[in-house]
N, C-alpha and C. Protein backbone atom coordinates (compact mmCIF):
# COMPACT_ATOMS: atom_id res chain seq x y z
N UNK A 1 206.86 113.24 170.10
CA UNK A 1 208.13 112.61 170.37
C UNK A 1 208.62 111.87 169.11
N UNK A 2 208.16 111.25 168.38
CA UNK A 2 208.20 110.23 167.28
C UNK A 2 208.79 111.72 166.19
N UNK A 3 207.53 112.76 166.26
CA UNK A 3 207.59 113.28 164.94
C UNK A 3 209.08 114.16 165.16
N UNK A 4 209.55 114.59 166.56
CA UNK A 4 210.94 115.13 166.88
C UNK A 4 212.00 114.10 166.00
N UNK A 5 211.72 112.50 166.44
CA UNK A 5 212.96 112.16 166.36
C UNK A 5 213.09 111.97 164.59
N UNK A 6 211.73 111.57 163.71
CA UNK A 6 211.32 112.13 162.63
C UNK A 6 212.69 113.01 161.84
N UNK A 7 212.31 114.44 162.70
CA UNK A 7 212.89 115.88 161.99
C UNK A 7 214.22 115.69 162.29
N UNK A 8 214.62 114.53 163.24
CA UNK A 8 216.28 114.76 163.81
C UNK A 8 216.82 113.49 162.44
N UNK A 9 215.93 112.67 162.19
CA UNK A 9 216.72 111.95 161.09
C UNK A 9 216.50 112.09 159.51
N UNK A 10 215.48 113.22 159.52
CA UNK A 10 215.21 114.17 158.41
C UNK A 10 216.80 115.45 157.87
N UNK A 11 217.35 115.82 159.57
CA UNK A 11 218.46 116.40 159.44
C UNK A 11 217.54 117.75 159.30
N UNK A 12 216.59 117.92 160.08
CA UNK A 12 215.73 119.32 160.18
C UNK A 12 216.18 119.60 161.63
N UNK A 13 216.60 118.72 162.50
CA UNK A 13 217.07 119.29 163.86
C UNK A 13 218.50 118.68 164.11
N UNK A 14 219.08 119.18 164.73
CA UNK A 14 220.61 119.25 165.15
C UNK A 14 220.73 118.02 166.03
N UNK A 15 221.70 117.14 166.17
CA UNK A 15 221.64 116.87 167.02
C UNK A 15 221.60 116.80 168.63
N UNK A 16 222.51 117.93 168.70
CA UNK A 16 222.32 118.46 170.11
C UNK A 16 220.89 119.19 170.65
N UNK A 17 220.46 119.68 169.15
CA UNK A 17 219.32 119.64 170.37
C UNK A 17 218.26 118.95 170.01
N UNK A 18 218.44 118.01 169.25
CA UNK A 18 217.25 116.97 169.33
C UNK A 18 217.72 115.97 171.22
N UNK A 19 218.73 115.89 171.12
CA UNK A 19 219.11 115.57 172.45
C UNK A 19 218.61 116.21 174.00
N UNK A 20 218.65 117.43 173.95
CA UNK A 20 218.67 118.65 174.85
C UNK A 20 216.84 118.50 175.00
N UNK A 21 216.36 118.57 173.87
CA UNK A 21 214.58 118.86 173.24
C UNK A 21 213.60 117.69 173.69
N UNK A 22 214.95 116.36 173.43
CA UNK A 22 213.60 115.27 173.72
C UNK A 22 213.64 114.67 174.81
N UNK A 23 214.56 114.84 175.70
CA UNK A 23 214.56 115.02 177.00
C UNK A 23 214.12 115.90 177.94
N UNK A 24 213.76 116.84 177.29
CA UNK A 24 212.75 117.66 178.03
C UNK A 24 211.59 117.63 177.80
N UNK A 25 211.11 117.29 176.59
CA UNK A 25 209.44 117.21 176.38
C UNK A 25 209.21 115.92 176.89
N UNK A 26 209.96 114.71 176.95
CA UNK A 26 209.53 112.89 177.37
C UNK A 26 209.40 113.64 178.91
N UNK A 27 210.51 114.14 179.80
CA UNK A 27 209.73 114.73 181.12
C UNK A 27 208.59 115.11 181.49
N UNK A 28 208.57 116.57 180.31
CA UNK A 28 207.41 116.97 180.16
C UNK A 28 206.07 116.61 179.95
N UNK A 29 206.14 115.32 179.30
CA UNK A 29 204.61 114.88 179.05
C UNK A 29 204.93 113.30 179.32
N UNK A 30 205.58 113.30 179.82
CA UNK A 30 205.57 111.28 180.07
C UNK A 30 204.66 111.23 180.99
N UNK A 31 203.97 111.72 181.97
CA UNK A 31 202.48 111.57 182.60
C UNK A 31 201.63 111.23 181.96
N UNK A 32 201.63 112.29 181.27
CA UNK A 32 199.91 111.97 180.25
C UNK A 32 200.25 111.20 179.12
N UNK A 33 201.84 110.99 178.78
CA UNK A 33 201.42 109.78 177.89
C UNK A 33 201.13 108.82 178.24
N UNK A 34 201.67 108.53 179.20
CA UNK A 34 201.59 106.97 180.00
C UNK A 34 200.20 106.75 180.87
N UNK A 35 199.60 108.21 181.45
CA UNK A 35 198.02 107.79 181.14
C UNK A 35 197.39 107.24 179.95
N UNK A 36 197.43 107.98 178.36
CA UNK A 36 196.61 107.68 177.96
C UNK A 36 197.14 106.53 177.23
N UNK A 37 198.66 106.34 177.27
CA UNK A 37 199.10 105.07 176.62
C UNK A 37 199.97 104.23 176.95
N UNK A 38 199.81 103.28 177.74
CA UNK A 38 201.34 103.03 178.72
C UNK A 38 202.23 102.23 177.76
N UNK A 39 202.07 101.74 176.78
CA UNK A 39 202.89 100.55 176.11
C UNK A 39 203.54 101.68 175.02
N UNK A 40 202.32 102.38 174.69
CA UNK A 40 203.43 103.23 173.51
C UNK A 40 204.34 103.80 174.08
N UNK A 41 203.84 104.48 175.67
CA UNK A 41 204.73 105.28 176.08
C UNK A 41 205.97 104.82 176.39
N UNK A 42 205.93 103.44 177.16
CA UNK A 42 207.05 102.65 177.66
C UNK A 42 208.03 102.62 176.63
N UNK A 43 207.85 102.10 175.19
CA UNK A 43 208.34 101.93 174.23
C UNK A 43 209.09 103.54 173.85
N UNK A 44 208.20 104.17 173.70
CA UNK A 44 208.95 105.17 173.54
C UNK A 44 210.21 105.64 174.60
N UNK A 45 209.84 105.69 175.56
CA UNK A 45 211.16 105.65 176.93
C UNK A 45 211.85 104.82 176.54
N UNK A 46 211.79 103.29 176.35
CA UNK A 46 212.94 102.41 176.66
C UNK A 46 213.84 102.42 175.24
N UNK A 47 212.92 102.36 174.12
CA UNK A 47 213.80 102.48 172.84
C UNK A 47 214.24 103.82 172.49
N UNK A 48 213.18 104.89 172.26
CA UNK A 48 213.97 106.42 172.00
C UNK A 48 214.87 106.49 172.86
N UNK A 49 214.35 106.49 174.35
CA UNK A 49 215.43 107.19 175.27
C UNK A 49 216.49 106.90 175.82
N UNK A 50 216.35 105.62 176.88
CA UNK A 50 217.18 105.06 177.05
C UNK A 50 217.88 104.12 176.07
N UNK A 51 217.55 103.90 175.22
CA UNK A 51 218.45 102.80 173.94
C UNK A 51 219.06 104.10 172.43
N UNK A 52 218.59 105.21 172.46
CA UNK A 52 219.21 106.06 171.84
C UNK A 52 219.70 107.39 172.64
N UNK A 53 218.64 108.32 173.12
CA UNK A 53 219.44 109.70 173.42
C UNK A 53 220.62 109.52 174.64
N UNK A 54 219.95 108.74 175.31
CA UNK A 54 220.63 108.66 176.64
C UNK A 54 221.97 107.99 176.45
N UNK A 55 222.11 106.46 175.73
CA UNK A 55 222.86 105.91 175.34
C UNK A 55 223.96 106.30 175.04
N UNK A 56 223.21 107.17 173.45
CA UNK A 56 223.98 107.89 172.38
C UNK A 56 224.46 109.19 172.56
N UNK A 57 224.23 110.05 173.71
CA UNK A 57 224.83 111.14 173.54
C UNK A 57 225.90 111.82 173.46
N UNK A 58 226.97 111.40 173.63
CA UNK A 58 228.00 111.13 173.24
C UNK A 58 228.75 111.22 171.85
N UNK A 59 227.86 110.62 170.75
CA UNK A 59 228.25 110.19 169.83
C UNK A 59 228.22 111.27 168.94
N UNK A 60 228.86 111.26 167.60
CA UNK A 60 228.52 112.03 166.73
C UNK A 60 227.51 112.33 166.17
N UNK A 61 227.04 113.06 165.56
CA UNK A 61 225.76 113.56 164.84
C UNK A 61 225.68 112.39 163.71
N UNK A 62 226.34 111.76 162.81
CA UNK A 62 226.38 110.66 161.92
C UNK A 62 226.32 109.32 162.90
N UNK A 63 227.00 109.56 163.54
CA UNK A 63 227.03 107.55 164.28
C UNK A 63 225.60 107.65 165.29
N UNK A 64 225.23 108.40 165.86
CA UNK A 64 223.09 108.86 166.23
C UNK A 64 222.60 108.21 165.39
N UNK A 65 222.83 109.59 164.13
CA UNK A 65 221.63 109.02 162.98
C UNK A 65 221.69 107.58 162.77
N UNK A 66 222.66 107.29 162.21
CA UNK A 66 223.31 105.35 161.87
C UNK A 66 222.17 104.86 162.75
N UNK A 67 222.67 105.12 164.39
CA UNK A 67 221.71 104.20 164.98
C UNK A 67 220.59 103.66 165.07
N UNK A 68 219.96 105.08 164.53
CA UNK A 68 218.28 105.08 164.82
C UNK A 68 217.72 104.63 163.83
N UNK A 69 218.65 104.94 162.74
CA UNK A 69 218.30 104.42 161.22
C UNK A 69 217.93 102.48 161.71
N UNK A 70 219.32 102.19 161.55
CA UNK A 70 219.93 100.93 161.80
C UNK A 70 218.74 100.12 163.01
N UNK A 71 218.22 100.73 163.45
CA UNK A 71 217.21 100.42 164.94
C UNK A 71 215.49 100.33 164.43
N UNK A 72 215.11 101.33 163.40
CA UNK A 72 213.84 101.26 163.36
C UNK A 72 213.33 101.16 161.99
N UNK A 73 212.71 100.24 162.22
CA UNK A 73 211.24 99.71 161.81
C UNK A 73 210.39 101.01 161.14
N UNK A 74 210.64 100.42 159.45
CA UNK A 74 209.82 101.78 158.86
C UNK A 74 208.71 100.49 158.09
């Protein structure tokens, strides 16, 4: 999930379907992350998802990136 959103602000994935992609794999494996990690996982839901894709989808492919830039902690 990290290394997706990674390649989406690398400009190796599109935005639409970094949108389309990481909403289907956080479905896809938010079980077993949140078995084996509940805080990373949470974090990952509440900040990737709901505070960017979900938020942001809408937005342009530049005002996304801005965000996530503008949002995280390197």
């Amino acid at each position: 999930m990290i290394n997706m959103t990674k390649e989406y602000l690398e400009g190796k994935i599109e935005s639409f379907a970094y949108n389309l992609d990481f909403s289907y794999e956080l479905e896809k494996r938010y079980k077993k992350m949140r078995r084996e990690e509940e805080d990373y996982c949470d974090l990952i839901y509440e900040f990737l998802y709901e505070e960017g894709v979900a938020r942001y989808n809408g937005l342009s492919e530049i005002a996304s990136k801005n965000w996530f830039i503008s949002n995280t902690i390197t």
